[in-house]
C-alpha atoms as a PDB file:
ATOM      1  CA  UNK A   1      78.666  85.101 137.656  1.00  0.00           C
ATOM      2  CA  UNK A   2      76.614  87.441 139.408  1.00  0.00           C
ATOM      3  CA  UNK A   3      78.086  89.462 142.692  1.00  0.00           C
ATOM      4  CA  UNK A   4      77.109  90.189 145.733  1.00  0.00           C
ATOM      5  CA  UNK A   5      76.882  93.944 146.835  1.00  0.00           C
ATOM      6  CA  UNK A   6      79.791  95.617 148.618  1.00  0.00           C
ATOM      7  CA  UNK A   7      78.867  96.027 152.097  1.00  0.00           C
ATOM      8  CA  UNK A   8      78.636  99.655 152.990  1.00  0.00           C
ATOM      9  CA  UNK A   9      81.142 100.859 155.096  1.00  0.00           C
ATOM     10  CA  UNK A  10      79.157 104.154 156.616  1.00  0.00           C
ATOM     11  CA  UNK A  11      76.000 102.626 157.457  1.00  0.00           C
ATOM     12  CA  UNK A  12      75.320 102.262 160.943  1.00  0.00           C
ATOM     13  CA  UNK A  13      73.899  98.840 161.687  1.00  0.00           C
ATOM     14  CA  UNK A  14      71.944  99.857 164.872  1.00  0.00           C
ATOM     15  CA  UNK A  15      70.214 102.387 163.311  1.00  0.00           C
ATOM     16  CA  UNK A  16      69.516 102.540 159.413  1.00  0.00           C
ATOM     17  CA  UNK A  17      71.100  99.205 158.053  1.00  0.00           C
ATOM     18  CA  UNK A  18      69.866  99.896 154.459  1.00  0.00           C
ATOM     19  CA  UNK A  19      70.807 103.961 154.704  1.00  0.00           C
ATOM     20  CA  UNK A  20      73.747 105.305 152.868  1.00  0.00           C
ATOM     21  CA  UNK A  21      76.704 106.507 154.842  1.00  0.00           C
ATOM     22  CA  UNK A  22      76.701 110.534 153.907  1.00  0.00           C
ATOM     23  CA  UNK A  23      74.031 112.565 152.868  1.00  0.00           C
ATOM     24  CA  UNK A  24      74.721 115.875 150.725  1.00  0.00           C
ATOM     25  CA  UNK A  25      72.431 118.768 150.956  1.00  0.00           C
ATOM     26  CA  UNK A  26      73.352 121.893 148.516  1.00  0.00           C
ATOM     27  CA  UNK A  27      73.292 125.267 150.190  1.00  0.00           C
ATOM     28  CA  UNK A  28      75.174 127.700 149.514  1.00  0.00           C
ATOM     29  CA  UNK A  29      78.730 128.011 150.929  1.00  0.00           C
ATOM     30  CA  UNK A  30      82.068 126.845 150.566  1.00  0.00           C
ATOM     31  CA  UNK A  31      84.687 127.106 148.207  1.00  0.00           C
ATOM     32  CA  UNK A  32      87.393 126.769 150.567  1.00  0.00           C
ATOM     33  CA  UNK A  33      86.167 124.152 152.969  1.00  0.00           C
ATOM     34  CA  UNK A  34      88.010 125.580 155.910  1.00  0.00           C
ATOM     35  CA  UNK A  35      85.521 129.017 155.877  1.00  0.00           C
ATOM     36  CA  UNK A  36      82.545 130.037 154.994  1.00  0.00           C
ATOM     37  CA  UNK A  37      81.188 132.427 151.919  1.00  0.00           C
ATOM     38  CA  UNK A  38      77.970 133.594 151.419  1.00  0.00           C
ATOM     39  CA  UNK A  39      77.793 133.311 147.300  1.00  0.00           C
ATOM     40  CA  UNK A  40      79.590 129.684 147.378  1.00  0.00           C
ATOM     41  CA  UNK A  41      78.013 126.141 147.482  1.00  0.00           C
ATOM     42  CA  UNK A  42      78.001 124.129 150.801  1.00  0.00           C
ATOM     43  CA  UNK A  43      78.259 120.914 151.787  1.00  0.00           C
ATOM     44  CA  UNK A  44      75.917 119.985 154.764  1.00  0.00           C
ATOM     45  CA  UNK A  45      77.222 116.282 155.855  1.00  0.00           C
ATOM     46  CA  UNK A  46      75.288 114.180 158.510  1.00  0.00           C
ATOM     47  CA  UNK A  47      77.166 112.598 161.153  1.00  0.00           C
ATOM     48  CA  UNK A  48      76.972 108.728 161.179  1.00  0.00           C
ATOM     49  CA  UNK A  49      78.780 106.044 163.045  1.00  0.00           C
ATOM     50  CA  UNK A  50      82.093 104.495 161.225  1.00  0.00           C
ATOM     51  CA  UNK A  51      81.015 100.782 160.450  1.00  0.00           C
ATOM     52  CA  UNK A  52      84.160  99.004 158.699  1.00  0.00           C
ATOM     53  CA  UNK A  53      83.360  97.170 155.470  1.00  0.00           C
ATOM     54  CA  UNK A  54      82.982  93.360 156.135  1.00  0.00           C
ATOM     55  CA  UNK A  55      82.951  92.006 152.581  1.00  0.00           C
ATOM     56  CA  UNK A  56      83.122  92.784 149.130  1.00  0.00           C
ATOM     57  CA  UNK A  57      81.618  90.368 146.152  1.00  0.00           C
ATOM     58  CA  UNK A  58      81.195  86.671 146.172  1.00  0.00           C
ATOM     59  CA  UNK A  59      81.608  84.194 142.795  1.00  0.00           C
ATOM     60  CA  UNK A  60      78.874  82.414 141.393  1.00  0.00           C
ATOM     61  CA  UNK A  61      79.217  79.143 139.675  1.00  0.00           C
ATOM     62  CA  UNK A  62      78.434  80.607 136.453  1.00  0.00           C
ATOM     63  CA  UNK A  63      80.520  82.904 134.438  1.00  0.00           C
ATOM     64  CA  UNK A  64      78.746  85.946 133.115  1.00  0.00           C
ATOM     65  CA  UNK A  65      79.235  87.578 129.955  1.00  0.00           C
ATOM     66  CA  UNK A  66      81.150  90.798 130.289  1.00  0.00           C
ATOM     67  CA  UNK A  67      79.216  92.255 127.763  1.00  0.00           C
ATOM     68  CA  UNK A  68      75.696  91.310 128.443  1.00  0.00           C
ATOM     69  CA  UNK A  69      75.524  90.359 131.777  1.00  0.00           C
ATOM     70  CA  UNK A  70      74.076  87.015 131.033  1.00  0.00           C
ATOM     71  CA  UNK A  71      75.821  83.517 131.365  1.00  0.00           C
ATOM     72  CA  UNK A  72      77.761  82.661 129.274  1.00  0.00           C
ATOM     73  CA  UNK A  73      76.637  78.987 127.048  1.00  0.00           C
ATOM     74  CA  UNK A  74      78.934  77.187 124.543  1.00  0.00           C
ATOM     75  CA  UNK A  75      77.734  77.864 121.130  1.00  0.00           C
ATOM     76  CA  UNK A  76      75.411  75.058 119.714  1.00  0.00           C
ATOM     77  CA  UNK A  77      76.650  73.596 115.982  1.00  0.00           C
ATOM     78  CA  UNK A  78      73.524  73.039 114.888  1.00  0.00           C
ATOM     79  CA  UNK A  79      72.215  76.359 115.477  1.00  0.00           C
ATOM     80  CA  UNK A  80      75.027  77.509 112.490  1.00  0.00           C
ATOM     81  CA  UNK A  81      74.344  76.768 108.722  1.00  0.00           C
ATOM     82  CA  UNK A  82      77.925  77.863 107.756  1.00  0.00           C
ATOM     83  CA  UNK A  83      80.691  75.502 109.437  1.00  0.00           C
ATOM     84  CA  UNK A  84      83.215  78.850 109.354  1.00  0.00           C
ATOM     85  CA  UNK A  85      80.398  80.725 111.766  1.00  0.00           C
ATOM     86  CA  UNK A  86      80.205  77.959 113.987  1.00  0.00           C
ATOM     87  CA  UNK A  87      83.811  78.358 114.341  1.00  0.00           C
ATOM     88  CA  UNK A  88      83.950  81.777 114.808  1.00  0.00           C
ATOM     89  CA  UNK A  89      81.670  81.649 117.537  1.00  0.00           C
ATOM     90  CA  UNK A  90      83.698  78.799 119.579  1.00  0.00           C
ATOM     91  CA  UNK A  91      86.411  81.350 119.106  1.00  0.00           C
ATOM     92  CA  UNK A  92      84.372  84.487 120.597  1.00  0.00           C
ATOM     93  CA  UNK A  93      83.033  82.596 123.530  1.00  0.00           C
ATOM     94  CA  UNK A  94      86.803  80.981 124.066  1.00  0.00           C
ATOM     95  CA  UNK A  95      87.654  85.109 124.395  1.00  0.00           C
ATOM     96  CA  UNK A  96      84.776  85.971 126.436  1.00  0.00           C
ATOM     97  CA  UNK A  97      85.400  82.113 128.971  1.00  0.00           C
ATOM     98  CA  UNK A  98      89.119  84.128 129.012  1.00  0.00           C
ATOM     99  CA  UNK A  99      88.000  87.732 129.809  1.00  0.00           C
ATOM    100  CA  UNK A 100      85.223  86.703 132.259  1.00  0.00           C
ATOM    101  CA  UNK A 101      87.439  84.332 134.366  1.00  0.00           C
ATOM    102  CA  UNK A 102      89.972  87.446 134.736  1.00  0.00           C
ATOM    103  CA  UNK A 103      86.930  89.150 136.061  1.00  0.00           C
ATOM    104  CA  UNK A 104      86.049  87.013 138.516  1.00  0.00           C
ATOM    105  CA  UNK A 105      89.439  86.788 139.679  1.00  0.00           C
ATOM    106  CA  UNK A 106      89.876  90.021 140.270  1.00  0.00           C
ATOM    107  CA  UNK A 107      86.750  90.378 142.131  1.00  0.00           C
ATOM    108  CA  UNK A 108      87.657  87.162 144.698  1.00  0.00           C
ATOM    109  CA  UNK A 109      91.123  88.562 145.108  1.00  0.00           C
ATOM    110  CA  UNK A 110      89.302  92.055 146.348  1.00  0.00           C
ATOM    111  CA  UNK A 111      86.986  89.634 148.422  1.00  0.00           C
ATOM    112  CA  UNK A 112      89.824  88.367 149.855  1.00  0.00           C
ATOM    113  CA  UNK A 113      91.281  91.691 150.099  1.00  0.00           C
ATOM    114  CA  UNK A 114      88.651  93.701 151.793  1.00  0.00           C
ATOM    115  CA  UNK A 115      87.569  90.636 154.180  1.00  0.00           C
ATOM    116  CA  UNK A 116      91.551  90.525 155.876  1.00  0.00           C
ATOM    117  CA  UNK A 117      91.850  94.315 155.951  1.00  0.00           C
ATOM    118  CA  UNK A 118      87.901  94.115 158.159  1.00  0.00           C
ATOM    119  CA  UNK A 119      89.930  91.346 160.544  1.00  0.00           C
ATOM    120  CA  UNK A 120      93.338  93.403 160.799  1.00  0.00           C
ATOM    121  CA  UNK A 121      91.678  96.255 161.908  1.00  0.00           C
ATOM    122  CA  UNK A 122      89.235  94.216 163.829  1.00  0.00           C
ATOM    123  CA  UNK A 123      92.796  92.974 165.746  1.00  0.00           C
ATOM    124  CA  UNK A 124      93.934  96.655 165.402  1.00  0.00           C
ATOM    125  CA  UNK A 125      91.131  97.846 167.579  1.00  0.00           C
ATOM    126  CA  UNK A 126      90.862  95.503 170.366  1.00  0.00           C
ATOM    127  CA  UNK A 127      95.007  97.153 170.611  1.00  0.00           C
ATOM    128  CA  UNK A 128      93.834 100.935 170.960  1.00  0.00           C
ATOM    129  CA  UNK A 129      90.604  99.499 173.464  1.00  0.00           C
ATOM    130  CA  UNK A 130      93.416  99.074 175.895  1.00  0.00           C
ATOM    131  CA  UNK A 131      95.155 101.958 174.977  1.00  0.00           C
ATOM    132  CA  UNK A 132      92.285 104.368 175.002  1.00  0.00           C
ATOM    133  CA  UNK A 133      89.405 103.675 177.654  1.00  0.00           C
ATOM    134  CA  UNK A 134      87.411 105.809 175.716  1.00  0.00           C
ATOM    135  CA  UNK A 135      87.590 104.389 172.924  1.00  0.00           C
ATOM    136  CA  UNK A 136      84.298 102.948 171.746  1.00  0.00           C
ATOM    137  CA  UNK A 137      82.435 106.470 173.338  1.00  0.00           C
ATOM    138  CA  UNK A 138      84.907 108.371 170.781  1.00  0.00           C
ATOM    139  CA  UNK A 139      85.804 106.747 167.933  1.00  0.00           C
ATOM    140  CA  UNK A 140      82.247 105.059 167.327  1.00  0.00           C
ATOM    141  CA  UNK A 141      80.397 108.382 167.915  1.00  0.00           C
ATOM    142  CA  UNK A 142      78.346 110.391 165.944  1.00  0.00           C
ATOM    143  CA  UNK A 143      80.796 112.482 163.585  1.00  0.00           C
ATOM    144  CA  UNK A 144      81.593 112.917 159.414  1.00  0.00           C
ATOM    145  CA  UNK A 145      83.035 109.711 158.276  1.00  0.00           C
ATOM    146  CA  UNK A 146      82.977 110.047 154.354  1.00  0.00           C
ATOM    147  CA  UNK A 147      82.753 106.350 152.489  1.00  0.00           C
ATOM    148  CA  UNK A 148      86.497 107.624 151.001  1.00  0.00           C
ATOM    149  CA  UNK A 149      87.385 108.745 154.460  1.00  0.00           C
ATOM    150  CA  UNK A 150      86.357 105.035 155.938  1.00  0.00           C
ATOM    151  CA  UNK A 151      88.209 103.410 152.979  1.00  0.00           C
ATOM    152  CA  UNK A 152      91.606 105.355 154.097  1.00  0.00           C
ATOM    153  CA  UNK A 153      91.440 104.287 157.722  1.00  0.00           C
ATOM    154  CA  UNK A 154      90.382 100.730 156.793  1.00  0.00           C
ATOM    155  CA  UNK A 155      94.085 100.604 154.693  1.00  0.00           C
ATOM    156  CA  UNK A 156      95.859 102.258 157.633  1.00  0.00           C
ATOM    157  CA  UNK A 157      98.143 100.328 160.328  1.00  0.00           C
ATOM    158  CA  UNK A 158      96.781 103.271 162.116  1.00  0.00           C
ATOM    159  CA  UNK A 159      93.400 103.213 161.086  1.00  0.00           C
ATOM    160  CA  UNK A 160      92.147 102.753 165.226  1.00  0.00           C
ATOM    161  CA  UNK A 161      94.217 105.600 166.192  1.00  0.00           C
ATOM    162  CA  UNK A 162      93.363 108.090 163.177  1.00  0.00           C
ATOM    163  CA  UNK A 163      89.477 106.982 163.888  1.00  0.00           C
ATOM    164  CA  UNK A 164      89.696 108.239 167.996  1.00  0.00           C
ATOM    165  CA  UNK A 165      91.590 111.252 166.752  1.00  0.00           C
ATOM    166  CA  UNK A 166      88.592 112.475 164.338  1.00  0.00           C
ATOM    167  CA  UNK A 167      85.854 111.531 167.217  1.00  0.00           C
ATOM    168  CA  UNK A 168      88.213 113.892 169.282  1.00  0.00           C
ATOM    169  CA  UNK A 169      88.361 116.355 166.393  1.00  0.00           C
ATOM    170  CA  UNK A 170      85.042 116.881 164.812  1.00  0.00           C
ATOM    171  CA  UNK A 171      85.665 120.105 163.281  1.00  0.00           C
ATOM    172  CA  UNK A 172      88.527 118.708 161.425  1.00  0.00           C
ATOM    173  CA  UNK A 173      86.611 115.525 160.392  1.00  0.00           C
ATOM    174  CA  UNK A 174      84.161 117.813 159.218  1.00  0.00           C
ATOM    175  CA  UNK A 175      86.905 120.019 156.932  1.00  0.00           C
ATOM    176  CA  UNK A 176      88.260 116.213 156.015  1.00  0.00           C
ATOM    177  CA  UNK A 177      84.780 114.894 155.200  1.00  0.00           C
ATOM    178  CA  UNK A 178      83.933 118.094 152.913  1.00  0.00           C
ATOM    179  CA  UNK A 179      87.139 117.467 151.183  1.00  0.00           C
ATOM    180  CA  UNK A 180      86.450 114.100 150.141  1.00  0.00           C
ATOM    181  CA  UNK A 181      83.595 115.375 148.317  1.00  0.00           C
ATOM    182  CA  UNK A 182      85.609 118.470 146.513  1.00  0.00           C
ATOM    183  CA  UNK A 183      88.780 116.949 146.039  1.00  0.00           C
ATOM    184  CA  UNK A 184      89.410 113.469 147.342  1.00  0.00           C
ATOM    185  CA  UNK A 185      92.955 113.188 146.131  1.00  0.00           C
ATOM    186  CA  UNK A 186      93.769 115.576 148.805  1.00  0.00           C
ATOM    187  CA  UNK A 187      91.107 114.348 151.585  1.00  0.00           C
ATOM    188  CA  UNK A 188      93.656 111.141 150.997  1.00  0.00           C
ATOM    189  CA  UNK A 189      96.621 113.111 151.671  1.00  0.00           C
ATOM    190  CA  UNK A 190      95.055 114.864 154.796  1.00  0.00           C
ATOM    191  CA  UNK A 191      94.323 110.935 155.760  1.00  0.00           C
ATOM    192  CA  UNK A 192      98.095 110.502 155.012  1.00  0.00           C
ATOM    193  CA  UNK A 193      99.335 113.230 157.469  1.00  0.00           C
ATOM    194  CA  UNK A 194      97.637 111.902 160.422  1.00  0.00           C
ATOM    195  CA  UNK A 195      98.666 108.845 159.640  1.00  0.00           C
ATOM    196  CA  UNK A 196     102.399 110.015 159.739  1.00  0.00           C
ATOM    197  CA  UNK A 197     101.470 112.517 162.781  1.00  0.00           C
ATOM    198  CA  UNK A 198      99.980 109.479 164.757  1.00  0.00           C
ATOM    199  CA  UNK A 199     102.974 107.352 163.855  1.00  0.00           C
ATOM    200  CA  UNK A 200     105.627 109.329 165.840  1.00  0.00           C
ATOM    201  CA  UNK A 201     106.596 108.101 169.224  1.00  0.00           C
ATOM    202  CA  UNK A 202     106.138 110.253 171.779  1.00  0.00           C
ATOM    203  CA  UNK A 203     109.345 111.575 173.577  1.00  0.00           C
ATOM    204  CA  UNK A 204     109.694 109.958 176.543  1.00  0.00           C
ATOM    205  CA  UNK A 205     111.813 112.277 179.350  1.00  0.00           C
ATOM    206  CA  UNK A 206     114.580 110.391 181.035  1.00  0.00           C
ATOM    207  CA  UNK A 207     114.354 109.904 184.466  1.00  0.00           C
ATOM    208  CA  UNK A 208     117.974 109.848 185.336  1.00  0.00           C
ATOM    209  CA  UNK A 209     120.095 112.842 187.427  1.00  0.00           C
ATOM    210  CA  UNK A 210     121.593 115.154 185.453  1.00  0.00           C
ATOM    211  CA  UNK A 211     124.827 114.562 184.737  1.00  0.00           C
ATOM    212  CA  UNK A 212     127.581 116.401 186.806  1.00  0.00           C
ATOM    213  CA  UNK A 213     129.244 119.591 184.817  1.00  0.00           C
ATOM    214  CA  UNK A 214     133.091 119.679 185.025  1.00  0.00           C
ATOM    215  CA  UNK A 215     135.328 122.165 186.453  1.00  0.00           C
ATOM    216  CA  UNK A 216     135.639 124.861 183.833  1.00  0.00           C
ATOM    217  CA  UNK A 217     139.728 124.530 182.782  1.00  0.00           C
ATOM    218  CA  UNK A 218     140.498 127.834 183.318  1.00  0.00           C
ATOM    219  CA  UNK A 219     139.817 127.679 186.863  1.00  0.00           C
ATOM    220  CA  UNK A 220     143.090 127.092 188.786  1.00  0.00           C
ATOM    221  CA  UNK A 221     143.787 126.336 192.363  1.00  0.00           C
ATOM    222  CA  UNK A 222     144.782 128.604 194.730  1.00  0.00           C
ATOM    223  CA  UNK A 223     148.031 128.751 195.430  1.00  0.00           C
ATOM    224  CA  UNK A 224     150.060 130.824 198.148  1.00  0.00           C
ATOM    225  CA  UNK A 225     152.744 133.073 197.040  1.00  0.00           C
ATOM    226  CA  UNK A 226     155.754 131.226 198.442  1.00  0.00           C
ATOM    227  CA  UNK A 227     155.122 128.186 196.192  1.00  0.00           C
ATOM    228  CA  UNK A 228     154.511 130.330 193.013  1.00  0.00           C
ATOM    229  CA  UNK A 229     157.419 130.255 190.342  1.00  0.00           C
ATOM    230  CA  UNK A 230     158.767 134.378 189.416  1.00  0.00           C
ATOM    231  CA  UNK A 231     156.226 133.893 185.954  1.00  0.00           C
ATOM    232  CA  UNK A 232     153.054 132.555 188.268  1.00  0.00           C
ATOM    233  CA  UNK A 233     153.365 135.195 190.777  1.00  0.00           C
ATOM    234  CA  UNK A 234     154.111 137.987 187.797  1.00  0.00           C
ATOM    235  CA  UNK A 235     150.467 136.535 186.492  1.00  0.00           C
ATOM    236  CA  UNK A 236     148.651 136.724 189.676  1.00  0.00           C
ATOM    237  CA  UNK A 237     150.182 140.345 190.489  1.00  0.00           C
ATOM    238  CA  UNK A 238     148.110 141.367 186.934  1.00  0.00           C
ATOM    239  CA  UNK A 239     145.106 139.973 187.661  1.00  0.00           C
ATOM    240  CA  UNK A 240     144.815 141.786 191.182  1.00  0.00           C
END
């Protein structure tokens, strides 16, 4: 079967529908992304707006060959001299009918996969439009959104919230976006963190009175001298 191509998740659709999400320019710069260094590469990102990926592959009706490519045909008796060939092949094209129908399950249950996670954060966003009014100013801005960056917030129950806090943050969607490139195992795990920072509730300060403090124990109350017993009025006599 042949496949569709993976909608691009960076592209702005306004704009450049056909351009790719990030473009790289070598300089020289960074080896820690967080500063700069004269005698290390750079990474020079351009801004573009987040655009969430819609769809992934679609099946043909045909199986295809994992090998070649090509679709896949029952073999053809008389096109074998040798009965024992003919055989053989019905038994490599039974493997390949196996392998290929694997394949194209896999690629309809990422379809599936990618097409839900576009309408849950579809539903997820039309949430943090009411929460944020300026929401579609910030999070839909100009800013680095890496293809591996857009792929984290996509997966994230706070994908919405992590989005407005990088329009709000462009320096550190910058650092993030420069990461992916170096090392994206740990532009994940900087993903991760904001996730887990966004995901606190905020403390919330009680509005009720303070509550009233008792009497300390060791106050007494006073007492005149004619009601004290011989031991209270030896006490008060020391304390004077």
């Amino acid at each position: 079967m042949s496949e569709e191509q993976v909608t691009e998740a960076m592209i702005d659709p306004t704009e450049q529908p056909e351009a790719e999400a990030l473009s790289v320019k070598e300089e020289p710069a960074l080896e820690n992304v967080e500063t700069e260094s004269d005698s290390e590469p750079a990474l020079e990102i351009e801004p573009k707006k987040f655009q969430p990926a819609e769809s992934f592959s679609l099946l043909d009706e045909q199986l295809l060959d994992p090998l070649t490519g090509q679709s896949l045909q029952e073999p053809n008796k008389a096109d074998y001299d040798d009965t024992k060939d003919y055989l053989e092949a019905i038994l490599q094209h039974g493997k390949k009918l196996n392998q290929a129908r694997q394949e194209a399950h896999y690629r309809e249950h990422q379809r599936r996969h990618v097409e839900m996670q576009f309408h849950t954060f579809q539903a997820q966003e039309a949430k943090a439009k009411n929460h944020y009014a300026d929401y579609e100013a910030v999070a839909h801005a100009d800013f680095p959104v890496t293809e591996l960056m857009g792929q984290a917030i996509m997966a994230s129950d706070k994908g919405p919230d992590i989005l407005y806090w990088l329009g709000k943050n462009k320096e550190e969607s910058l650092r993030i976006a420069r990461l992916s490139l170096e090392n994206p195992l740990r532009a994940a795990q900087e993903i991760g963190r904001l996730e887990a920072k966004l995901s606190k509730p905020a403390k919330i300060q009680s509005q009720a009175p303070k509550p009233i403090k008792p009497l300390s124990s060791t106050v007494t109350a006073h007492k005149s001298m004619d009601d004290m017993s011989p031991s209270e009025i030896k006490q008060y006599l020391k304390t004077r």
